[in-house]
Protein backbone atom coordinates (compact mmCIF):
# COMPACT_ATOMS: atom_id res chain seq x y z
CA UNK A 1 -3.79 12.80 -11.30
CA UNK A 2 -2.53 15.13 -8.81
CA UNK A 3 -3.10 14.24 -4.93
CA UNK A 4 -1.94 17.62 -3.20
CA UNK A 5 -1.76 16.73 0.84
CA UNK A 6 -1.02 19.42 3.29
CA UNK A 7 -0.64 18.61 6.69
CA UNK A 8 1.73 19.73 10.36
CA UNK A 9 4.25 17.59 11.28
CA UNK A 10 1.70 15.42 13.42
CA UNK A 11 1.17 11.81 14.63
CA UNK A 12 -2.64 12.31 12.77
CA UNK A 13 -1.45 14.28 9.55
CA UNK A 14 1.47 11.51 9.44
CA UNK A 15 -1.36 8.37 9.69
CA UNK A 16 -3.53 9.73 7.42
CA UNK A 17 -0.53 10.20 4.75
CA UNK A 18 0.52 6.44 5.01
CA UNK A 19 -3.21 5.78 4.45
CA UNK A 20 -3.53 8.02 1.41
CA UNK A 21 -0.30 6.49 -0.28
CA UNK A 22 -1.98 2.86 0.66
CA UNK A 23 -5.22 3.93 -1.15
CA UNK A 24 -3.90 5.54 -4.12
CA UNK A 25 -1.47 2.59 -4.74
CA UNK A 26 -4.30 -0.05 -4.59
CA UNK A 27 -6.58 2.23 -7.09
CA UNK A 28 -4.13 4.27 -9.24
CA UNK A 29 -1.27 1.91 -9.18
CA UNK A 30 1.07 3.92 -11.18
CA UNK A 31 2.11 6.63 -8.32
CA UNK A 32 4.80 8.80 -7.73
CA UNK A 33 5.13 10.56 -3.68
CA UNK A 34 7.16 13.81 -3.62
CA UNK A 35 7.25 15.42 -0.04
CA UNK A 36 9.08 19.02 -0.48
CA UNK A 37 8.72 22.10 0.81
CA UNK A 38 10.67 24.91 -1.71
CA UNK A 39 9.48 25.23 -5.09
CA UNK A 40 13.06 24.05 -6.74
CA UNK A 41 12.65 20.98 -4.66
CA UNK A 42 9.44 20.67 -6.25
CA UNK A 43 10.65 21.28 -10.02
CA UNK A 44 13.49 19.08 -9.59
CA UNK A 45 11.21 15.68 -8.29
CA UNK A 46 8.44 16.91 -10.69
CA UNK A 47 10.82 16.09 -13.30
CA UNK A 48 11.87 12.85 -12.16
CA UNK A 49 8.64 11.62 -11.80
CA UNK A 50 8.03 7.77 -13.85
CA UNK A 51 4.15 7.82 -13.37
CA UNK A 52 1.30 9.57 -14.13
CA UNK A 53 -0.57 10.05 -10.94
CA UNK A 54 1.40 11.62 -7.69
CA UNK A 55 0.76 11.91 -4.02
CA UNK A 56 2.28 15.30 -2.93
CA UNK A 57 2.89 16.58 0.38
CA UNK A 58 4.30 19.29 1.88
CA UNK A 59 4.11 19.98 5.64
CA UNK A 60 5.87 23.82 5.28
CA UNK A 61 5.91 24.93 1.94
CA UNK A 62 7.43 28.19 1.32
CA UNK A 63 5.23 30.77 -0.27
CA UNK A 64 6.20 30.48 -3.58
CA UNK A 65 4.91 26.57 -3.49
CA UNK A 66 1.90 28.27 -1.82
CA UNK A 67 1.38 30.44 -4.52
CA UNK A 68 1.83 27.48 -7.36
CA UNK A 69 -0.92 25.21 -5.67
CA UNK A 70 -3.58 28.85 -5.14
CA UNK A 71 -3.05 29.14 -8.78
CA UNK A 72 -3.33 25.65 -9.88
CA UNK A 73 -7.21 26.01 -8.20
CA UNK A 74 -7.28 22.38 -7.96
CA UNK A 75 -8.71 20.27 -5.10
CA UNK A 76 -6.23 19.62 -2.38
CA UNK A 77 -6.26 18.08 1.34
CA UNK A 78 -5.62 19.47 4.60
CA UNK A 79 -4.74 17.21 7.29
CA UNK A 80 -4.85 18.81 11.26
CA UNK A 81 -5.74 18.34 14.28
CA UNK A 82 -6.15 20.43 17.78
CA UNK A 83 -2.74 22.72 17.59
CA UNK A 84 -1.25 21.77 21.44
CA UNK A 85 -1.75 18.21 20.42
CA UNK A 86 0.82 19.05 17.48
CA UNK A 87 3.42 20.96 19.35
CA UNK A 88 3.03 17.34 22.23
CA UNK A 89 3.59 15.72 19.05
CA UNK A 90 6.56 17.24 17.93
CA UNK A 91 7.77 17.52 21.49
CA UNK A 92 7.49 13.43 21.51
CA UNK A 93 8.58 12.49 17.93
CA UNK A 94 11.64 15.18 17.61
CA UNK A 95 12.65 14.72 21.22
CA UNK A 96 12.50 19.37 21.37
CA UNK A 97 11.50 21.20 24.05
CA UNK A 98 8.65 22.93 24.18
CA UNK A 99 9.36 26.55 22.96
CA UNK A 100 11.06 24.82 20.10
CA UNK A 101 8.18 22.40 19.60
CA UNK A 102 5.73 25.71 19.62
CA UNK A 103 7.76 27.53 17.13
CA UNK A 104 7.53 24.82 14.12
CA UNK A 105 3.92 23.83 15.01
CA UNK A 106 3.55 27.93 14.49
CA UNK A 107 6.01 27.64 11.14
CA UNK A 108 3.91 24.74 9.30
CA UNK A 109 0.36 25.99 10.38
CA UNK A 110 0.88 29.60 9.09
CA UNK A 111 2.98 28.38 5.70
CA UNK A 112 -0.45 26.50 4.89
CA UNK A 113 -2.71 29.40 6.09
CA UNK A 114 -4.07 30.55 2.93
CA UNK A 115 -4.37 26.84 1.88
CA UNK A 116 -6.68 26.24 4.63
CA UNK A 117 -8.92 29.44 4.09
CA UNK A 118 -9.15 28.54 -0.20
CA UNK A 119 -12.44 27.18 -1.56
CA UNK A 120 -10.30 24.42 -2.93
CA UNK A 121 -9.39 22.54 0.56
CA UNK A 122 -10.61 19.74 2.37
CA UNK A 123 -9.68 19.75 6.17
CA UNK A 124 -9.75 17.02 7.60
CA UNK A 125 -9.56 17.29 11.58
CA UNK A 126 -8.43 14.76 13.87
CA UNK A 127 -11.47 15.74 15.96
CA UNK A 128 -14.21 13.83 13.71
CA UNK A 129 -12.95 11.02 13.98
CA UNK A 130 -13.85 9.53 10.47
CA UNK A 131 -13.91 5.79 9.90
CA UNK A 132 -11.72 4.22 7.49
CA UNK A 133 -14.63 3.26 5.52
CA UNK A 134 -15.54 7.32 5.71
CA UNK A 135 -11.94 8.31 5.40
CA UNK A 136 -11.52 6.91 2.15
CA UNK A 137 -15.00 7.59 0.75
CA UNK A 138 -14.00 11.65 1.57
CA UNK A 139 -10.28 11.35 -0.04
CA UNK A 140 -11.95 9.68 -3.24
CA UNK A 141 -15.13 11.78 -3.47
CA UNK A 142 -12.84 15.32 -3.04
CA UNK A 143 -10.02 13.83 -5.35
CA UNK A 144 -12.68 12.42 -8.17
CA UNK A 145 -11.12 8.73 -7.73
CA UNK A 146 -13.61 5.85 -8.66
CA UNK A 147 -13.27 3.76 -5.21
CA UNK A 148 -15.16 0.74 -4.76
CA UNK A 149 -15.51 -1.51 -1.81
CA UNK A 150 -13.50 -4.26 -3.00
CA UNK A 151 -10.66 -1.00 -3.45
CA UNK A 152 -10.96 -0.43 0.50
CA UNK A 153 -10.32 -4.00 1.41
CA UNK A 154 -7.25 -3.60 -0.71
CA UNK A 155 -6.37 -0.42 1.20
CA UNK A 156 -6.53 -1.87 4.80
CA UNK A 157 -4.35 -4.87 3.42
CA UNK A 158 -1.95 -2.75 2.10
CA UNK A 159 -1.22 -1.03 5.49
CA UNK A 160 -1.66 -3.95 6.98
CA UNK A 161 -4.54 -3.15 8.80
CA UNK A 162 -7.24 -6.01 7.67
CA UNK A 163 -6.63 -8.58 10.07
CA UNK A 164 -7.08 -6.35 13.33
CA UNK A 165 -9.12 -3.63 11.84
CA UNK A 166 -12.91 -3.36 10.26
CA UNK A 167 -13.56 -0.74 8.12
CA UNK A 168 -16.18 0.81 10.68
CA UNK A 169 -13.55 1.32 13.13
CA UNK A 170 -12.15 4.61 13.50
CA UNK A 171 -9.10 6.71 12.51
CA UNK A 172 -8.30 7.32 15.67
CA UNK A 173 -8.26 3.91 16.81
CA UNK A 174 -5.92 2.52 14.37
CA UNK A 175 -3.65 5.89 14.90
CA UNK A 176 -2.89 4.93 18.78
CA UNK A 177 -2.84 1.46 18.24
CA UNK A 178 -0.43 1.22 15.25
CA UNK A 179 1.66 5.04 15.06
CA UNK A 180 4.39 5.58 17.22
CA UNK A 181 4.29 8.46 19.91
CA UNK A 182 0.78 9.11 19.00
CA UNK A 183 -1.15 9.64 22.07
CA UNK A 184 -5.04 10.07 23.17
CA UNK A 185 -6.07 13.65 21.82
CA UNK A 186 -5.57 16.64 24.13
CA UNK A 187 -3.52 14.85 26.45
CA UNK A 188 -1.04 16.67 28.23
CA UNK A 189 2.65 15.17 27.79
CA UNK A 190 4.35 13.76 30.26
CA UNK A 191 7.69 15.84 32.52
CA UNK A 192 6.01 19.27 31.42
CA UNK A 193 4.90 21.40 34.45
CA UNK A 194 2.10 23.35 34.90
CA UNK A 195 3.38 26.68 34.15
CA UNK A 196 4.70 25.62 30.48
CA UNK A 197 1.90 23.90 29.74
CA UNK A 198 -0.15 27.06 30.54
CA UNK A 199 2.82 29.19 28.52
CA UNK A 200 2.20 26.15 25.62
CA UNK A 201 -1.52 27.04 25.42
CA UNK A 202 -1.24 30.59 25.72
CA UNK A 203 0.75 30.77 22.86
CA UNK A 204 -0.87 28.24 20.56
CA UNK A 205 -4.60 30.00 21.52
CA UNK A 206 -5.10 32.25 18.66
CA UNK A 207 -3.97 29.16 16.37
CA UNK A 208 -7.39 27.67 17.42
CA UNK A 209 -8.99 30.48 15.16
CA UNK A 210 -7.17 29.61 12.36
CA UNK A 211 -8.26 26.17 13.03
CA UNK A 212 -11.67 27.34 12.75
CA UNK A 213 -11.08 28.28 9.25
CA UNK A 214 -11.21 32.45 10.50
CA UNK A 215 -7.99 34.68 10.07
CA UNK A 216 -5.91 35.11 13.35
CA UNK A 217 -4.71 39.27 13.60
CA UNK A 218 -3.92 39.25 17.33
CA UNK A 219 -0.84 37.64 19.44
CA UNK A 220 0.61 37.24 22.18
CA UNK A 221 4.36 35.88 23.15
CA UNK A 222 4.67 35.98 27.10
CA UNK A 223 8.39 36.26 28.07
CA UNK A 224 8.76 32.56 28.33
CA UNK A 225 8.71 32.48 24.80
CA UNK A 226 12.33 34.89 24.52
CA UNK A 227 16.00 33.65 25.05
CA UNK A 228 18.13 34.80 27.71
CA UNK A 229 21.46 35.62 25.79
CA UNK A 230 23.75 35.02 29.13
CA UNK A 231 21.98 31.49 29.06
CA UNK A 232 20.60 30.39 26.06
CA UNK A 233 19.59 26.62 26.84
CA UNK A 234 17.23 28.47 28.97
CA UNK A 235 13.73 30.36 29.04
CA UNK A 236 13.95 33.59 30.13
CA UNK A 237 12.06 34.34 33.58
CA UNK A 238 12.33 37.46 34.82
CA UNK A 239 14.51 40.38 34.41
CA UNK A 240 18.19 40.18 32.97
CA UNK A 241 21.15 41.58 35.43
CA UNK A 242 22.83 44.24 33.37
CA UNK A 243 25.81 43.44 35.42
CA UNK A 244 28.92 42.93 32.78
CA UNK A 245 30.33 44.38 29.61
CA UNK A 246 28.36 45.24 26.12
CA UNK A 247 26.59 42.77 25.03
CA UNK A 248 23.42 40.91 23.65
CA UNK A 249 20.83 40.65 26.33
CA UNK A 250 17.95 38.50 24.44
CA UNK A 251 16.55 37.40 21.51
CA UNK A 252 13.76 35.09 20.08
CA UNK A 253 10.90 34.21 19.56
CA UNK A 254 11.22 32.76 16.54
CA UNK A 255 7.96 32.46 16.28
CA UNK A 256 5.88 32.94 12.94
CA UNK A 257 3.24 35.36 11.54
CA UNK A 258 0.85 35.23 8.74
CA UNK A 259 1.05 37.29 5.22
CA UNK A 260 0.46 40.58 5.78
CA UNK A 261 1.25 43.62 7.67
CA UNK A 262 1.96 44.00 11.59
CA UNK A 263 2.76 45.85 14.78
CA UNK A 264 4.79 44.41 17.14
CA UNK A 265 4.98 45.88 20.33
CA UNK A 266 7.32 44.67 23.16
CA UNK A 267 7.40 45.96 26.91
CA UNK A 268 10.26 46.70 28.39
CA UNK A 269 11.40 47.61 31.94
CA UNK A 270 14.01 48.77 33.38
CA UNK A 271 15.27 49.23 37.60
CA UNK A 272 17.72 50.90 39.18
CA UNK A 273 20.44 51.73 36.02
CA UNK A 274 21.96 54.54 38.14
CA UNK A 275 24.70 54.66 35.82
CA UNK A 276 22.38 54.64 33.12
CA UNK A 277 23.13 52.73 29.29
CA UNK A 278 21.93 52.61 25.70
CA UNK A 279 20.03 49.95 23.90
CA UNK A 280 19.43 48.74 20.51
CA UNK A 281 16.85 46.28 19.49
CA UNK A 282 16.36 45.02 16.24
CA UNK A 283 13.21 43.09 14.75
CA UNK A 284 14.51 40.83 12.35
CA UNK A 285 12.76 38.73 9.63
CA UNK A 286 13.87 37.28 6.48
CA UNK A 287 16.69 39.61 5.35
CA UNK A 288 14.59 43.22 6.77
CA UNK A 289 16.00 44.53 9.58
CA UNK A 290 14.46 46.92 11.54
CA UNK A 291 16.61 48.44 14.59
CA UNK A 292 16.03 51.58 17.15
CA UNK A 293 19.30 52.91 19.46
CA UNK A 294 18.34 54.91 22.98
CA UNK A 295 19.20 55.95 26.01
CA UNK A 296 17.76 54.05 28.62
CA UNK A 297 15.98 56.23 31.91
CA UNK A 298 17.28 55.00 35.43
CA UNK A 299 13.50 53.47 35.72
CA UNK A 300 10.49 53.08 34.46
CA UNK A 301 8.19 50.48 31.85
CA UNK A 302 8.02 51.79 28.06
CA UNK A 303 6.56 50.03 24.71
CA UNK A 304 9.05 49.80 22.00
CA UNK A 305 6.72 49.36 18.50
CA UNK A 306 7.83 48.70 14.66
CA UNK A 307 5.39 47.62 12.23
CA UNK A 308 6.91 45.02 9.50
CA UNK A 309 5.50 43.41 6.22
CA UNK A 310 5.29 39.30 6.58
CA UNK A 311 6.01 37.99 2.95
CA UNK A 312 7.11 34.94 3.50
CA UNK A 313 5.65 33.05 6.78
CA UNK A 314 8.08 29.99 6.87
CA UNK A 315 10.69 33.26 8.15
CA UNK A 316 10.50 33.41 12.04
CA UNK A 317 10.45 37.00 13.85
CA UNK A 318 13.21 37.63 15.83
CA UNK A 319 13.38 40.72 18.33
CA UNK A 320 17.16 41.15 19.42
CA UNK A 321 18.02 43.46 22.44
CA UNK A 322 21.73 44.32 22.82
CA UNK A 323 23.47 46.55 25.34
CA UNK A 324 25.68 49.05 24.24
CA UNK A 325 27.70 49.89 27.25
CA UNK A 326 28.81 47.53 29.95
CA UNK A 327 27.24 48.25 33.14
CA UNK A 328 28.12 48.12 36.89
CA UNK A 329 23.94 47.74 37.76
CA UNK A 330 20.75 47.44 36.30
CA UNK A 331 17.98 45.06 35.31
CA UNK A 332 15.72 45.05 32.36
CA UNK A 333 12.58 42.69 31.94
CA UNK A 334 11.27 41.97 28.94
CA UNK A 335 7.99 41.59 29.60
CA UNK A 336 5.99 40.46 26.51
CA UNK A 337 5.49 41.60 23.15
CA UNK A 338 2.27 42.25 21.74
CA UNK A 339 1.49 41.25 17.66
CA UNK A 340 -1.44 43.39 15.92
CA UNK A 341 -2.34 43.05 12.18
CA UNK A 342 -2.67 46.96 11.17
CA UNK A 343 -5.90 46.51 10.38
CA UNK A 344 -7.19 44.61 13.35
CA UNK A 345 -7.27 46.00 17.20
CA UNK A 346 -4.45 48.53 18.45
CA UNK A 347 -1.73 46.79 20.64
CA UNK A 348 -2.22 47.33 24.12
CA UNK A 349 -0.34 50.73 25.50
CA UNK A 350 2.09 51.19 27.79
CA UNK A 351 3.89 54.88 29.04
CA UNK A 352 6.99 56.35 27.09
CA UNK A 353 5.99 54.48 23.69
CA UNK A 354 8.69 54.70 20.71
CA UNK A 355 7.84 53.90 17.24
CA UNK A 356 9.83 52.39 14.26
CA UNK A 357 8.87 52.03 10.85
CA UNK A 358 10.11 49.00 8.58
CA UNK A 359 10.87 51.91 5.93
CA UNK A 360 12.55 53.91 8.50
């Protein structure tokens, strides 16, 4: 038997996986676990394996796993849970920052995308707040496993859960009481001010459609979200002094996108370069690079587009803006940039657009 678990790298996905190892132990016995996320990985402790039956988990496989399991068409388990409690998580467990805590809560939600949208998957939210009783009723009923009650008894002392715990209390209750760093759902973490938090859920809001089980084609990545290049242990707030010699001005987001095709459209501005100066900026993912060269005016706001292909969603997007010619004044602000699937709404417009293509 194959036990294919799916799941962010969360305080719930991580509970329920120490639960589904406990359960499949007590009623299969002979078990394997392989947690991977590349398809060699995979191959290599697939052929290692000593037992019939295997738990497998993967919190961000890479598409080519994603492909293996869509093929397979056999039942598998999502694990989630509301997407700002994940990046907290992550923030709490992993000791990031926020924009790096966004960024792989973005990375293992859209690797599993097409997992979660298959007829094959059970999600499993945080947010109903099963029993343990109704917990492992659901993992047994979707995985076929003959589980009696005599079989859950077994399961809570194999965690170590059946001399504090009934099997009518709840997931969630066991989670905080028992998992490190795991806090009370949508609670906001402690030493983060108001304005990231409102920059966390800004960014993580279109997620919540893809939590939904409906396809997200709309973005967007506020300037927080970019890396000043003069100071990269920083955000970048406001606009960059072109002050100094040629150089690389920003970069970032690494941030994530789903299969498919997009437009990308960052806003620019740009005050009092007098002197005037030349820009490149490249959009960068996987080993595609797509990059546009001009002359910048002395002022004025303009959208710089380029539409890409996303084949491989564990590959962040990276927008690079380099200055060609040192400069004695100037300031360009990198407003946002704008993500449209090409089939879905047009990117907002903005005066003196340019326009790359991927096959340009």
């Amino acid at each position: 038997m194959l036990i294919s678990t799916f799941g962010p790298p969360s305080g719930y996905t991580q509970f329920c996986l120490f639960m589904i190892r406990a359960l499949a132990e007590e009623v299969l016995q002979d078990l394997d676990y392989i947690a991977v996320d590349e398809i060699e990985q995979m191959r290599a402790a697939w052929a290692k394996r000593q037992h019939p039956h295997v738990l497998f988990f993967s919190y961000s496989p890479e598409r080519a796993m994603v492909d293996v399991f869509l093929k397979l068409d056999r039942p598998l388990l999502i694990l989630t849970e509301h997407v700002d409690d994940i990046t907290t998580y992550i923030m709490r467990e992993r000791a990031q920052t926020w924009p790096w805590a966004v960024r792989l809560t973005h990375q293992c939600l859209f690797a599993i995308n097409d997992l979660m949208l298959g007829s094959r998957a059970l999600i499993l939210r945080r947010e109903y707040e099963l029993t343990f009783a109704e917990f492992f009723q659901a993992i047994a009923t979707h995985f076929q496993i003959e589980l009696e009650e005599r079989h859950m008894f077994g399961i809570m002392a194999r965690a170590n859960f059946g001399a504090d715990f009934a099997l009518s209390d709840s997931m969630e209750k066991g989670l905080l009481a028992r998992w490190e760093h795991a806090h009370p759902m949508y609670e906001a973490p402690e030493g983060l001010s108001r304005s990231d938090a409102k920059v966390i859920e800004q960014i993580n809001a279109p997620l919540k459609s893809l939590m939904s089980g409906r396809n997200v084609d709309h973005f967007f990545w506020p300037q927080e979200i970019f890396i000043p290049a003069d100071t990269p242990n920083e955000i970048l707030i406001g606009p960059i002094e072109m002050l100094g010699p040629a150089r690389c001005l920003s970069y970032g987001p690494y941030l994530h996108l789903p299969m498919g095709r997009w437009d990308i459209a960052v806003e620019l501005a740009v005050e009092a370069n007098l002197s005037g100066n030349r820009i490149e900026i490249q959009f960068v993912h996987g080993s595609t690079v797509v990059s546009d060269a001009f002359d910048l005016p002395k002022a004025g706001s303009f959208l710089v587009r380029a539409h890409l292909d996303i084949d491989e969603p564990r590959a962040p997007l990276e927008i690079r803006i380099f200055m060609r010619e040192g400069a004695i004044e100037g300031r360009l602000d990198l407003k946002s940039a704008v993500v449209d699937a090409t089939d879905g709404p047009a990117a907002r417009r903005a005066p003196n657009q340019r326009s790359l293509r991927q096959d340009a």
